[in-house]
PDB file of N, CA and C in Angstrom:
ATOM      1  N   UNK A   1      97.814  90.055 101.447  1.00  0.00           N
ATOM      2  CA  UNK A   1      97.807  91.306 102.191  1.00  0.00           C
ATOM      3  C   UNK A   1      96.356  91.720 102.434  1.00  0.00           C
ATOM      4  N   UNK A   2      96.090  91.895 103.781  1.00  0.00           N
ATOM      5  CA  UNK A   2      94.754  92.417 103.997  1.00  0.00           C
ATOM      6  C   UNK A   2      93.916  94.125 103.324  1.00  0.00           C
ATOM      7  N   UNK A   3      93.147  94.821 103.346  1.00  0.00           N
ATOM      8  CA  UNK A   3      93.147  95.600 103.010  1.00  0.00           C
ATOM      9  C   UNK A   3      93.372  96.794 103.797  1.00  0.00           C
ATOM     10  N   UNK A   4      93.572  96.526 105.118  1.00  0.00           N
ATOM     11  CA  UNK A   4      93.812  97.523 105.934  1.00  0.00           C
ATOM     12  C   UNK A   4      95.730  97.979 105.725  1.00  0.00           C
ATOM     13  N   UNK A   5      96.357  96.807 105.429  1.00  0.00           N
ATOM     14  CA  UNK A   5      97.953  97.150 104.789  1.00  0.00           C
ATOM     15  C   UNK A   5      98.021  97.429 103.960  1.00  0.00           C
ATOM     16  N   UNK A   6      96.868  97.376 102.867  1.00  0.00           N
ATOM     17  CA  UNK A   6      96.408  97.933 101.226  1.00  0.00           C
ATOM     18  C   UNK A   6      96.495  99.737 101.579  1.00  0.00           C
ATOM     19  N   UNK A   7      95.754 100.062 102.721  1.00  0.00           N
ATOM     20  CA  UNK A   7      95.299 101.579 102.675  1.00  0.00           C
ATOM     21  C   UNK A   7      96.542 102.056 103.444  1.00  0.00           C
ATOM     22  N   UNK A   8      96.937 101.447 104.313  1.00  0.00           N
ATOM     23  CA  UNK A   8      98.706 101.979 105.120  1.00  0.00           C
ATOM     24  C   UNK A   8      99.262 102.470 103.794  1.00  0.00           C
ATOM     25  N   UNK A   9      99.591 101.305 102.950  1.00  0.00           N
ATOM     26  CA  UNK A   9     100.819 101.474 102.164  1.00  0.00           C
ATOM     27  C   UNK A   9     100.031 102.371 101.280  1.00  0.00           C
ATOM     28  N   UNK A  10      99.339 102.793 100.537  1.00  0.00           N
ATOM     29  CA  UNK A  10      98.612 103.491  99.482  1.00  0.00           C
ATOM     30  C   UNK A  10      99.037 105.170 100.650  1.00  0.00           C
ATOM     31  N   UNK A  11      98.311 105.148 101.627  1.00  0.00           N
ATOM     32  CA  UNK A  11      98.578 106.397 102.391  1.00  0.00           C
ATOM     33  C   UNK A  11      99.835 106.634 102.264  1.00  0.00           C
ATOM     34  N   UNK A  12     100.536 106.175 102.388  1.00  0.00           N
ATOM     35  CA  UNK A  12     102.396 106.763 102.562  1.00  0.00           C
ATOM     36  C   UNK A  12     102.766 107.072 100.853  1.00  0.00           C
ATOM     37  N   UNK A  13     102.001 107.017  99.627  1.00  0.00           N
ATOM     38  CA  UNK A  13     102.182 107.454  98.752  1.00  0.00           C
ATOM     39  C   UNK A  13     102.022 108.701  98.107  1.00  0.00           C
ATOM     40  N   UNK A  14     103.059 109.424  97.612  1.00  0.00           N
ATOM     41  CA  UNK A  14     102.857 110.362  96.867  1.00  0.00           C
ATOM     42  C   UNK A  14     101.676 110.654  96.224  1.00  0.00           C
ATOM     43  N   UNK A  15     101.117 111.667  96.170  1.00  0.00           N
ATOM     44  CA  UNK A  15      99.983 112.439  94.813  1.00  0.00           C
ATOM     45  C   UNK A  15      99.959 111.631  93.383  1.00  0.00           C
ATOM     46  N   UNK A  16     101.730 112.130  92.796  1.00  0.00           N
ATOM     47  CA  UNK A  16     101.796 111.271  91.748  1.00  0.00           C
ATOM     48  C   UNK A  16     102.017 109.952  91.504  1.00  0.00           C
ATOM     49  N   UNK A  17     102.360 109.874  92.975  1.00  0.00           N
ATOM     50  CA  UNK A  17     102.659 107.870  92.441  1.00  0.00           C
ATOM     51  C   UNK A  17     101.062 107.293  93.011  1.00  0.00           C
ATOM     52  N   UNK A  18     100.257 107.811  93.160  1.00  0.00           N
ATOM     53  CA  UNK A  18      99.026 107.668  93.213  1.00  0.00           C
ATOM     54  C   UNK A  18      97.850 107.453  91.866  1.00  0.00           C
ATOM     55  N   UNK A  19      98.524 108.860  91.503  1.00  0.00           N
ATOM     56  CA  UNK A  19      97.926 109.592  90.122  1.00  0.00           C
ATOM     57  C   UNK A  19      98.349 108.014  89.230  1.00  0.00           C
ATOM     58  N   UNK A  20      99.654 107.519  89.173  1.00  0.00           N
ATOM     59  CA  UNK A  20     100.336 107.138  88.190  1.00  0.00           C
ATOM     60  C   UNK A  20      99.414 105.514  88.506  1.00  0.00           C
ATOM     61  N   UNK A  21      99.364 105.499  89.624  1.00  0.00           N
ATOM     62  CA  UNK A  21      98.683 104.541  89.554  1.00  0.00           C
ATOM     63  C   UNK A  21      97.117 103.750  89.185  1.00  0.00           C
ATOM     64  N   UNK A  22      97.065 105.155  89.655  1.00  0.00           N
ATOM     65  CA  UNK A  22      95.189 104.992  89.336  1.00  0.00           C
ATOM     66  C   UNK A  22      95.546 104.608  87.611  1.00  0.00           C
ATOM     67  N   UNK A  23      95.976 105.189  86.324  1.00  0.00           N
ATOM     68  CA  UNK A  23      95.855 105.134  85.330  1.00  0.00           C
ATOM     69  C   UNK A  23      96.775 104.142  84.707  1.00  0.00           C
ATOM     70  N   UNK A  24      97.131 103.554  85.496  1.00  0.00           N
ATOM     71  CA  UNK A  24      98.390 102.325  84.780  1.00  0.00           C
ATOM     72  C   UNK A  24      97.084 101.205  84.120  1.00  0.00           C
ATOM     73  N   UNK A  25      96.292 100.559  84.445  1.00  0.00           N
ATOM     74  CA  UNK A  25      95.874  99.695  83.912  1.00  0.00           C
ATOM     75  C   UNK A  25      94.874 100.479  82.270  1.00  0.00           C
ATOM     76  N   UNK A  26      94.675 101.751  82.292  1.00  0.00           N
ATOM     77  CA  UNK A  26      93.775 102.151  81.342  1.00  0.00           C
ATOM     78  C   UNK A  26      94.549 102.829  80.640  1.00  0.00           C
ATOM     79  N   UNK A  27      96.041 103.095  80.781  1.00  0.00           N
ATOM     80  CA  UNK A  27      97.269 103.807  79.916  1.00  0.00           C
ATOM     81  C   UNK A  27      98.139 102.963  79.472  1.00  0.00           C
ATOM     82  N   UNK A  28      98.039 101.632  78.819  1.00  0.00           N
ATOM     83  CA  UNK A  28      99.103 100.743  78.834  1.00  0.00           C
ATOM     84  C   UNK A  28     100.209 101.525  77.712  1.00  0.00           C
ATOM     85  N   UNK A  29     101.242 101.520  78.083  1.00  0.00           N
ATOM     86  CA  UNK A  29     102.641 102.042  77.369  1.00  0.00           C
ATOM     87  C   UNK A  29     102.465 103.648  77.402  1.00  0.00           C
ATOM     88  N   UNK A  30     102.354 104.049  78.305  1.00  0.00           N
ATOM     89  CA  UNK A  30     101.914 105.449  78.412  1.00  0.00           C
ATOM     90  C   UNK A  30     103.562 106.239  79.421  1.00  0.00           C
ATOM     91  N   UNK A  31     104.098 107.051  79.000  1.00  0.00           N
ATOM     92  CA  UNK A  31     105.238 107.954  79.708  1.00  0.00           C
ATOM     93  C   UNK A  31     104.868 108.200  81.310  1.00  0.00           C
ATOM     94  N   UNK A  32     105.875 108.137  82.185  1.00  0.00           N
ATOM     95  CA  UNK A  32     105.613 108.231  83.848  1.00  0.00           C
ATOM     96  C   UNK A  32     104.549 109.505  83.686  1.00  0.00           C
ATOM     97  N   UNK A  33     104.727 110.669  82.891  1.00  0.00           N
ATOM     98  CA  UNK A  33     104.260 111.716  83.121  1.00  0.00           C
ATOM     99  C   UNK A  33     103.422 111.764  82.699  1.00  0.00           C
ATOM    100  N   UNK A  34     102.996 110.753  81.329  1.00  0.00           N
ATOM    101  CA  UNK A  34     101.397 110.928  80.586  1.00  0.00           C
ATOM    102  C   UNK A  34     100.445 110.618  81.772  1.00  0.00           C
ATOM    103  N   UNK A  35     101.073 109.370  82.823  1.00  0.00           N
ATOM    104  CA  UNK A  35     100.291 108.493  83.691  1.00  0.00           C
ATOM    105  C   UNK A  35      99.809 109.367  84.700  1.00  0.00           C
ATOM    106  N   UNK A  36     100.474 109.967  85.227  1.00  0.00           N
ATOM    107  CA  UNK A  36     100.067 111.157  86.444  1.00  0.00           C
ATOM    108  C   UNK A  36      99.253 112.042  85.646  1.00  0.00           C
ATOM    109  N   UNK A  37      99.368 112.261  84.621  1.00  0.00           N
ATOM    110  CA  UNK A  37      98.583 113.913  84.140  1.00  0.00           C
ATOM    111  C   UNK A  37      97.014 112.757  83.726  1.00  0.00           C
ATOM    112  N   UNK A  38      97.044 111.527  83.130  1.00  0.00           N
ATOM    113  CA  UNK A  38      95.802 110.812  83.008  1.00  0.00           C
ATOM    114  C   UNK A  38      95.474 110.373  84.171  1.00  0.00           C
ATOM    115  N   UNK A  39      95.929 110.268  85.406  1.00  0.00           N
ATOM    116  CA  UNK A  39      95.442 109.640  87.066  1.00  0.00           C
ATOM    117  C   UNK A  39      94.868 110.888  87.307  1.00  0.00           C
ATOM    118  N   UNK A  40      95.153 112.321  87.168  1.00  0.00           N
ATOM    119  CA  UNK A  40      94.491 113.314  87.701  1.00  0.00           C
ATOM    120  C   UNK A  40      93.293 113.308  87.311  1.00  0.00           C
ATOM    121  N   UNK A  41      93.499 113.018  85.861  1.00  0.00           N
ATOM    122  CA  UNK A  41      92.327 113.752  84.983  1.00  0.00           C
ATOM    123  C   UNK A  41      91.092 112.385  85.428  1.00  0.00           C
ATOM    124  N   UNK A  42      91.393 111.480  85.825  1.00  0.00           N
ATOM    125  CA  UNK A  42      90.319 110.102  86.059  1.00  0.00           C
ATOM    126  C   UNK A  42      90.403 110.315  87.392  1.00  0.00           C
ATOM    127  N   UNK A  43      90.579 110.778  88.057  1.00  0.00           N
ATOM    128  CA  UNK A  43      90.596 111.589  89.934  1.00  0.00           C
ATOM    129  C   UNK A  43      89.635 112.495  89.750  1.00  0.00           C
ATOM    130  N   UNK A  44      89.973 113.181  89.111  1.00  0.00           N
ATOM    131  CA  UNK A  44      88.747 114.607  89.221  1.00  0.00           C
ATOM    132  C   UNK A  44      87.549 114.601  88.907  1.00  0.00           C
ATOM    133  N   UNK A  45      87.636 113.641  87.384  1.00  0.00           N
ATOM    134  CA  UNK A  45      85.858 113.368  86.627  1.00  0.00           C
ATOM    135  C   UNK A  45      85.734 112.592  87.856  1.00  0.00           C
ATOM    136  N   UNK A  46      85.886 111.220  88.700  1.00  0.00           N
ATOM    137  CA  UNK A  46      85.800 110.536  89.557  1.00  0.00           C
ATOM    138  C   UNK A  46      84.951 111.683  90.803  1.00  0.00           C
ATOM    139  N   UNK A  47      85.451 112.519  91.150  1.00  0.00           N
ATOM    140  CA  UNK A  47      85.486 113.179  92.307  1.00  0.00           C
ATOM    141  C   UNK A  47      84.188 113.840  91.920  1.00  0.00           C
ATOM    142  N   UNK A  48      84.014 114.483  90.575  1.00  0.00           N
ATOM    143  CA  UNK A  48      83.083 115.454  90.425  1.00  0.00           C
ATOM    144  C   UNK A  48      81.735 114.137  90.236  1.00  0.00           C
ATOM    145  N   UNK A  49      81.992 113.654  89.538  1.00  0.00           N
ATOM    146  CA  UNK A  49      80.845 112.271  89.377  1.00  0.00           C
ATOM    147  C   UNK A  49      80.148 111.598  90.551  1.00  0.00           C
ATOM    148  N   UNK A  50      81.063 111.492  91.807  1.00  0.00           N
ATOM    149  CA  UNK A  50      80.632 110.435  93.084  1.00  0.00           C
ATOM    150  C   UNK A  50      80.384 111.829  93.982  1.00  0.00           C
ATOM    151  N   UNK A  51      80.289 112.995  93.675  1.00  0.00           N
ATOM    152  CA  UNK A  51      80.711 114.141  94.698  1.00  0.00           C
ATOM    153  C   UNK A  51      79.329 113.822  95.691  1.00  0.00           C
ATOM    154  N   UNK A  52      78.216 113.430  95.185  1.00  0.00           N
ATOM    155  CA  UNK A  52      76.558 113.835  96.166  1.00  0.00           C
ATOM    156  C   UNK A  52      76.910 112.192  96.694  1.00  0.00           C
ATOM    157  N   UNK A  53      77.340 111.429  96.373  1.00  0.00           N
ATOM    158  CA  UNK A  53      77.400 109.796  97.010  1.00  0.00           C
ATOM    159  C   UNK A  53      78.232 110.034  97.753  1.00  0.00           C
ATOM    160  N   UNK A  54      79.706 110.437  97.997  1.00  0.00           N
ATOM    161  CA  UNK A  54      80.346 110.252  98.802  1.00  0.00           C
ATOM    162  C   UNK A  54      79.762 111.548 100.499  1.00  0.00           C
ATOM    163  N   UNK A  55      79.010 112.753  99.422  1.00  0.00           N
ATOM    164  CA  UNK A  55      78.769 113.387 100.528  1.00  0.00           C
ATOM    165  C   UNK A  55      77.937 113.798 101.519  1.00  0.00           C
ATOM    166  N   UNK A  56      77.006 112.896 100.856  1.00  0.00           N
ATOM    167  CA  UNK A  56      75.636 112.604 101.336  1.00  0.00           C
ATOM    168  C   UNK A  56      75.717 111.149 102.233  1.00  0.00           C
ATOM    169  N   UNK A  57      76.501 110.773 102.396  1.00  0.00           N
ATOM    170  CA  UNK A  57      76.859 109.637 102.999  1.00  0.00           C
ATOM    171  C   UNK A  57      77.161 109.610 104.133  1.00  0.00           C
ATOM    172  N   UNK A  58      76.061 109.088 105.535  1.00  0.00           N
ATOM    173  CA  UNK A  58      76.992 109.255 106.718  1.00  0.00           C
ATOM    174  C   UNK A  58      77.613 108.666 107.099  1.00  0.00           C
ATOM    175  N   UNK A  59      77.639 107.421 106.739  1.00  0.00           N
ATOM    176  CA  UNK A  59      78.915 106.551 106.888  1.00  0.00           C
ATOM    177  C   UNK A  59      80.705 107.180 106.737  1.00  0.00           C
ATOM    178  N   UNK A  60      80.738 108.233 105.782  1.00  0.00           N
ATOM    179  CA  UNK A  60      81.833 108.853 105.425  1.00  0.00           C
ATOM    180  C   UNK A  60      81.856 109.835 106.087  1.00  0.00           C
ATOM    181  N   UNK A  61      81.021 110.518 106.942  1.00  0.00           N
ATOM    182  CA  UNK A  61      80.958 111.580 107.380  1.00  0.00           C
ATOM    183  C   UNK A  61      81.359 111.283 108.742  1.00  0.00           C
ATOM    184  N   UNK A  62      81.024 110.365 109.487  1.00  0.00           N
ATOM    185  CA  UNK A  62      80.730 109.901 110.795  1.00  0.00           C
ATOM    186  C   UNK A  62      82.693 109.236 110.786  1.00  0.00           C
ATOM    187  N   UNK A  63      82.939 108.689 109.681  1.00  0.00           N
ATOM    188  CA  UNK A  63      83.972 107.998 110.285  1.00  0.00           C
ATOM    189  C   UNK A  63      85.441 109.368 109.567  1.00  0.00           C
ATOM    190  N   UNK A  64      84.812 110.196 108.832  1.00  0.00           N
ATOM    191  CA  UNK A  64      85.516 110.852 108.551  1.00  0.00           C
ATOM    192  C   UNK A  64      86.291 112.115 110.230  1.00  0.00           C
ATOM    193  N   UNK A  65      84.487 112.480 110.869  1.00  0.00           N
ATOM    194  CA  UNK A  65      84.386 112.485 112.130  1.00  0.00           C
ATOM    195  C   UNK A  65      85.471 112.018 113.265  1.00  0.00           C
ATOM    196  N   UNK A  66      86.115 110.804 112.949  1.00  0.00           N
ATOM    197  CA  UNK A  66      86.691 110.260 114.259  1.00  0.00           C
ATOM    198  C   UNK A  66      87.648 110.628 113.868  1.00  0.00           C
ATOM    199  N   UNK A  67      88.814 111.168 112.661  1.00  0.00           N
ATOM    200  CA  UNK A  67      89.857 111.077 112.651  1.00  0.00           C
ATOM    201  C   UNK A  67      90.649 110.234 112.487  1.00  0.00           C
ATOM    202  N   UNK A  68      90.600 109.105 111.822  1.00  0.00           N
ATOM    203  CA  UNK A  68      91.617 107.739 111.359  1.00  0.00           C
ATOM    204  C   UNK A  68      91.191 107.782 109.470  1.00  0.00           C
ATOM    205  N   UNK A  69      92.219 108.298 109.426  1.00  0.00           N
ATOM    206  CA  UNK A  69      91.961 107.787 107.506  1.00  0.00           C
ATOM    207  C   UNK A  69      92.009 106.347 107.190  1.00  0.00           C
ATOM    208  N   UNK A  70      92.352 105.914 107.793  1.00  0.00           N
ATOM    209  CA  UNK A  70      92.027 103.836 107.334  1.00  0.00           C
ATOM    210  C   UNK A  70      90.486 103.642 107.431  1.00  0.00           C
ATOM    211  N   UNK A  71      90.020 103.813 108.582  1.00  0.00           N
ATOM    212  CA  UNK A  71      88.589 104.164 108.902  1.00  0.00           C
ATOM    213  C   UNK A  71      88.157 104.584 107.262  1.00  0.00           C
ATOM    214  N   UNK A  72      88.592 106.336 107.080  1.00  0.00           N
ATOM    215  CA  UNK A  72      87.642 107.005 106.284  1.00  0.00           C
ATOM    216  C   UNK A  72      87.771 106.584 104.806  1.00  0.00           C
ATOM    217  N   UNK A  73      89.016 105.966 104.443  1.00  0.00           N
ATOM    218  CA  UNK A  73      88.839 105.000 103.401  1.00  0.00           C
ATOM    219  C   UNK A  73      87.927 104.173 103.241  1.00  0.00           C
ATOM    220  N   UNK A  74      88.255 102.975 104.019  1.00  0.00           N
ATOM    221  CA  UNK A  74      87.725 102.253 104.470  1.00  0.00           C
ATOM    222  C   UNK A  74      86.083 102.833 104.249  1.00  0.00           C
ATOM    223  N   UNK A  75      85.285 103.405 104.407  1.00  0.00           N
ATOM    224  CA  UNK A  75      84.036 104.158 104.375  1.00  0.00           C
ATOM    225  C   UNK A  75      83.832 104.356 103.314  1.00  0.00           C
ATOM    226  N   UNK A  76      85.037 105.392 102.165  1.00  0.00           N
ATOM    227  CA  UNK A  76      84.471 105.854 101.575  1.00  0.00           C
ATOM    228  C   UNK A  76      84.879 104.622 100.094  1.00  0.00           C
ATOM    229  N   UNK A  77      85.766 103.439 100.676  1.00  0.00           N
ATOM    230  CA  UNK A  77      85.379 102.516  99.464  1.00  0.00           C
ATOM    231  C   UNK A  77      84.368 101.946  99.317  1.00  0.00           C
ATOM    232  N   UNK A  78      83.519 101.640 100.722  1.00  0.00           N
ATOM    233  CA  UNK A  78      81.928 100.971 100.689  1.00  0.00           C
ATOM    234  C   UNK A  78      81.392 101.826  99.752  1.00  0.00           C
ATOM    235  N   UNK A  79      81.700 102.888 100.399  1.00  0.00           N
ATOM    236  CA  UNK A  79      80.546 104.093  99.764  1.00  0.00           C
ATOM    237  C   UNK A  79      80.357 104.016  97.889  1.00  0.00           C
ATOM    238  N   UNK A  80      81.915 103.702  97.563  1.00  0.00           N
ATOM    239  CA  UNK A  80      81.701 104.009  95.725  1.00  0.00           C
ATOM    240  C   UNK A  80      82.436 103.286  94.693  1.00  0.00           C
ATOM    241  N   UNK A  81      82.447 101.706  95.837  1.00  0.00           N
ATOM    242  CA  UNK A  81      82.684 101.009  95.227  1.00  0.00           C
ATOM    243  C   UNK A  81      82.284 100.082  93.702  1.00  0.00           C
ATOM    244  N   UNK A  82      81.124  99.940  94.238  1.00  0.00           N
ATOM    245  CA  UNK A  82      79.797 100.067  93.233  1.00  0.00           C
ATOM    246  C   UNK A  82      79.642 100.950  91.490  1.00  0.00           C
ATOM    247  N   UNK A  83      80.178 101.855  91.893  1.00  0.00           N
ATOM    248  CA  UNK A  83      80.095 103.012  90.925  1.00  0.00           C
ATOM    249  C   UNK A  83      81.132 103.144  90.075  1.00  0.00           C
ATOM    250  N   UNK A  84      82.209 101.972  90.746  1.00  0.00           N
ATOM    251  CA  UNK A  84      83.772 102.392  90.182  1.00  0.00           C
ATOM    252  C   UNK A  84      84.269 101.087  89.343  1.00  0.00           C
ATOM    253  N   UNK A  85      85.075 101.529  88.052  1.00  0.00           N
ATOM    254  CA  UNK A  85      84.996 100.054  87.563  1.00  0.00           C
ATOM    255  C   UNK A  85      86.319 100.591  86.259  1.00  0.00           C
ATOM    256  N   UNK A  86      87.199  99.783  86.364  1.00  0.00           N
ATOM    257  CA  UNK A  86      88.346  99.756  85.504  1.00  0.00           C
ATOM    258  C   UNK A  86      89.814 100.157  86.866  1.00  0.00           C
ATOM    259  N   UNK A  87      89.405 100.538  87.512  1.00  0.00           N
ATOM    260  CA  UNK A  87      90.312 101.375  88.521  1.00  0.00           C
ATOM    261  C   UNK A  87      90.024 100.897  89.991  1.00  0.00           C
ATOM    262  N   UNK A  88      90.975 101.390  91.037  1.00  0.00           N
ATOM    263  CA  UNK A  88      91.256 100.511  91.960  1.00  0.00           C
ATOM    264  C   UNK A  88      90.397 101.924  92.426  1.00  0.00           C
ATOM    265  N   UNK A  89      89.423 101.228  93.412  1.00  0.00           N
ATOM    266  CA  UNK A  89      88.799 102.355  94.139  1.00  0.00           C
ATOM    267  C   UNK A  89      89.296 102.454  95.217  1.00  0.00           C
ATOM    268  N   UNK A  90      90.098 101.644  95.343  1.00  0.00           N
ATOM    269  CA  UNK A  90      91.408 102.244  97.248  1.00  0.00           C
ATOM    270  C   UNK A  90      91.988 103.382  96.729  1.00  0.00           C
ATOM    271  N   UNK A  91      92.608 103.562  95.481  1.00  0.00           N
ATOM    272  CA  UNK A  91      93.527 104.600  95.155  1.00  0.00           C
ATOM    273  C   UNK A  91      92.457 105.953  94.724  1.00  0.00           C
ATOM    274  N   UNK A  92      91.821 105.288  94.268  1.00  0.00           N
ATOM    275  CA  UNK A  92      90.627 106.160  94.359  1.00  0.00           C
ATOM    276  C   UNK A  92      90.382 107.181  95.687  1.00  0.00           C
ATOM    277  N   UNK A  93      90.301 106.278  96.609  1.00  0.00           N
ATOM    278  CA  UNK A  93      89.688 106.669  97.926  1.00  0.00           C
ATOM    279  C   UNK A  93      90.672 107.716  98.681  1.00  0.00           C
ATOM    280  N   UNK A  94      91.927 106.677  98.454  1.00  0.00           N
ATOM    281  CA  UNK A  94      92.741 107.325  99.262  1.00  0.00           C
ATOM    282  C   UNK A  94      93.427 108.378  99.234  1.00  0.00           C
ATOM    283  N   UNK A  95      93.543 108.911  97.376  1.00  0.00           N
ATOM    284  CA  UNK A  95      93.567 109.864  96.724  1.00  0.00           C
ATOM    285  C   UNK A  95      92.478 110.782  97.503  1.00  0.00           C
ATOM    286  N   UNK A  96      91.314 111.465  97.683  1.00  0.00           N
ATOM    287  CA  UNK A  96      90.230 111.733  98.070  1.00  0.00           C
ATOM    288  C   UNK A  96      90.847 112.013  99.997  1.00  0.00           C
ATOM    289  N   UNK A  97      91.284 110.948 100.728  1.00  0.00           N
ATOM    290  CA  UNK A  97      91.327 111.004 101.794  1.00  0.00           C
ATOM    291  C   UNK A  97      92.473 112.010 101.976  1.00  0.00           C
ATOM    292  N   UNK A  98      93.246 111.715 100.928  1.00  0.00           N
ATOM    293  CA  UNK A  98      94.385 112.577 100.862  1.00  0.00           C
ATOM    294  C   UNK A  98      94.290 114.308 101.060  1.00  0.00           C
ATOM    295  N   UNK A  99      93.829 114.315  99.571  1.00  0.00           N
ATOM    296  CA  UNK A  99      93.309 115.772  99.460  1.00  0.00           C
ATOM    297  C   UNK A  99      92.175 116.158 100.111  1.00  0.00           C
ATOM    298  N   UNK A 100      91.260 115.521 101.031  1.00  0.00           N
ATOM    299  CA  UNK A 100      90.652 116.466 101.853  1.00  0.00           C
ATOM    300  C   UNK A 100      88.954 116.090 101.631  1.00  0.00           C
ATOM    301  N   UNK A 101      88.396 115.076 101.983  1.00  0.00           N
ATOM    302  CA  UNK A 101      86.812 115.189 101.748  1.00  0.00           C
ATOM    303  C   UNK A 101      86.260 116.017 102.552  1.00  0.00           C
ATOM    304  N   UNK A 102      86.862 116.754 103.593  1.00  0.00           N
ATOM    305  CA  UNK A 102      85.817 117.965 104.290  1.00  0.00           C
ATOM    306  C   UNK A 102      85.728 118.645 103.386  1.00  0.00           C
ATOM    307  N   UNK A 103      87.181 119.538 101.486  1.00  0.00           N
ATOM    308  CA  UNK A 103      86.588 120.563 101.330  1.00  0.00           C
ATOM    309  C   UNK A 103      85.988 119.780 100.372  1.00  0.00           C
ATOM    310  N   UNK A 104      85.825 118.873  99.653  1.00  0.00           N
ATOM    311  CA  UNK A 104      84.725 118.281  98.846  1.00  0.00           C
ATOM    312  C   UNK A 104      83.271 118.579  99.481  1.00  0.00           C
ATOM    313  N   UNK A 105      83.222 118.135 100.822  1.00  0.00           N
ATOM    314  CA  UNK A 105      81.900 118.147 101.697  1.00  0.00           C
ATOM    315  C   UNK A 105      81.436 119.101 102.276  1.00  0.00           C
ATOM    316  N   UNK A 106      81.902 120.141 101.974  1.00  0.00           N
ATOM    317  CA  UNK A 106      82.212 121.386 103.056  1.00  0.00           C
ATOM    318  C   UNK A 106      80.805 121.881 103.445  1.00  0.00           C
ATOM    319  N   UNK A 107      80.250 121.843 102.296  1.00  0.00           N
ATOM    320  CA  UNK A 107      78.682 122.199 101.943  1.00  0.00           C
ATOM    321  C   UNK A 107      77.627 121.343 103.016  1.00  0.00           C
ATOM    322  N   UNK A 108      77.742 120.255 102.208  1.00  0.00           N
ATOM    323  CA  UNK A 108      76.915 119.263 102.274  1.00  0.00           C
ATOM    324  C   UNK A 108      77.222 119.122 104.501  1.00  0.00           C
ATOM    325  N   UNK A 109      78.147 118.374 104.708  1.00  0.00           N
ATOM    326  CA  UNK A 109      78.228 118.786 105.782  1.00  0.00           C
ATOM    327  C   UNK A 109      78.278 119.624 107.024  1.00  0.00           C
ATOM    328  N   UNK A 110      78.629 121.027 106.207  1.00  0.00           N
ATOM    329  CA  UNK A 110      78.047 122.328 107.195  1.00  0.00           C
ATOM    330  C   UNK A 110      76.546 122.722 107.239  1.00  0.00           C
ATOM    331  N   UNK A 111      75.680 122.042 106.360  1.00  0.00           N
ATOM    332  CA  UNK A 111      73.952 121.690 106.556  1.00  0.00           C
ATOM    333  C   UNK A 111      74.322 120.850 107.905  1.00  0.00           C
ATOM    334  N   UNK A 112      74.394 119.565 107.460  1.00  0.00           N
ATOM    335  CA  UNK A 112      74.371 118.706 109.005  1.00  0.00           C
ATOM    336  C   UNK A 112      74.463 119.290 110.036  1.00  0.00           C
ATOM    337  N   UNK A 113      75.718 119.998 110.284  1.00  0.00           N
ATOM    338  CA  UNK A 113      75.707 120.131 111.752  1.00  0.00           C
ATOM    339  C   UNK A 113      74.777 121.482 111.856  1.00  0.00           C
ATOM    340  N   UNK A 114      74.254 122.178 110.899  1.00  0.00           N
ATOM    341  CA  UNK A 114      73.136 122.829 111.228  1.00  0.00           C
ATOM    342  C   UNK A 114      71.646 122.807 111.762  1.00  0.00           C
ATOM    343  N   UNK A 115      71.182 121.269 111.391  1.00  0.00           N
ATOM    344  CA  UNK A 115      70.154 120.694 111.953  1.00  0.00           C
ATOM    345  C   UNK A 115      69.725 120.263 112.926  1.00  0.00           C
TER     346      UNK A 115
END
């Protein structure tokens, strides 16, 4: 499977079957519900940790810009891939694409278009 059917199918997923996923390999024998409440909690340190990489980035900004979340995945796995390690940084990403990198960026990008 290419990775562009990687980010389709990840997009059509739930929050929690997201959540549940991000933490399946670092929760082994862990309850459906421990897994989602530990995918959040490795989503958020994630989010708060990569917050100036992903948003300082115009690559993520520009393709976030056009409106295609495969695109802005796609972007923002270049972007923190590097940085990410035990965990799938698609679910990562797409988690992120999900909930919204404008209000993550809101800041950082309402400078830009000020300049």
């Amino acid at each position: 499977m290419n990775n562009t059917n990687n980010i389709h199918e990840k997009l059509n997923l739930s929050f929690e079957e997201l959540y549940a996923e991000l933490a399946t390999g670092l929760s082994k024998g862990a309850s459906p519900g421990d897994l989602i409440k530990r995918g959040k909690e490795i989503y958020e340190n994630l989010r708060e940790k990569l917050h100036d990489k992903i948003c300082l980035s115009d690559a993520v900004h520009e393709s976030f810009s056009r409106g295609d979340k495969v695109l802005l995945v796609a972007a923002l796995v270049d972007c923190v891939s590097g940085a990410i390690t035990g965990i799938s940084p698609v679910t990562f990403c797409v988690l992120l694409a999900k909930e919204g990198v404008s209000t993550l960026c809101a800041t950082e990008w309402s400078k830009k278009s000020d300049e």
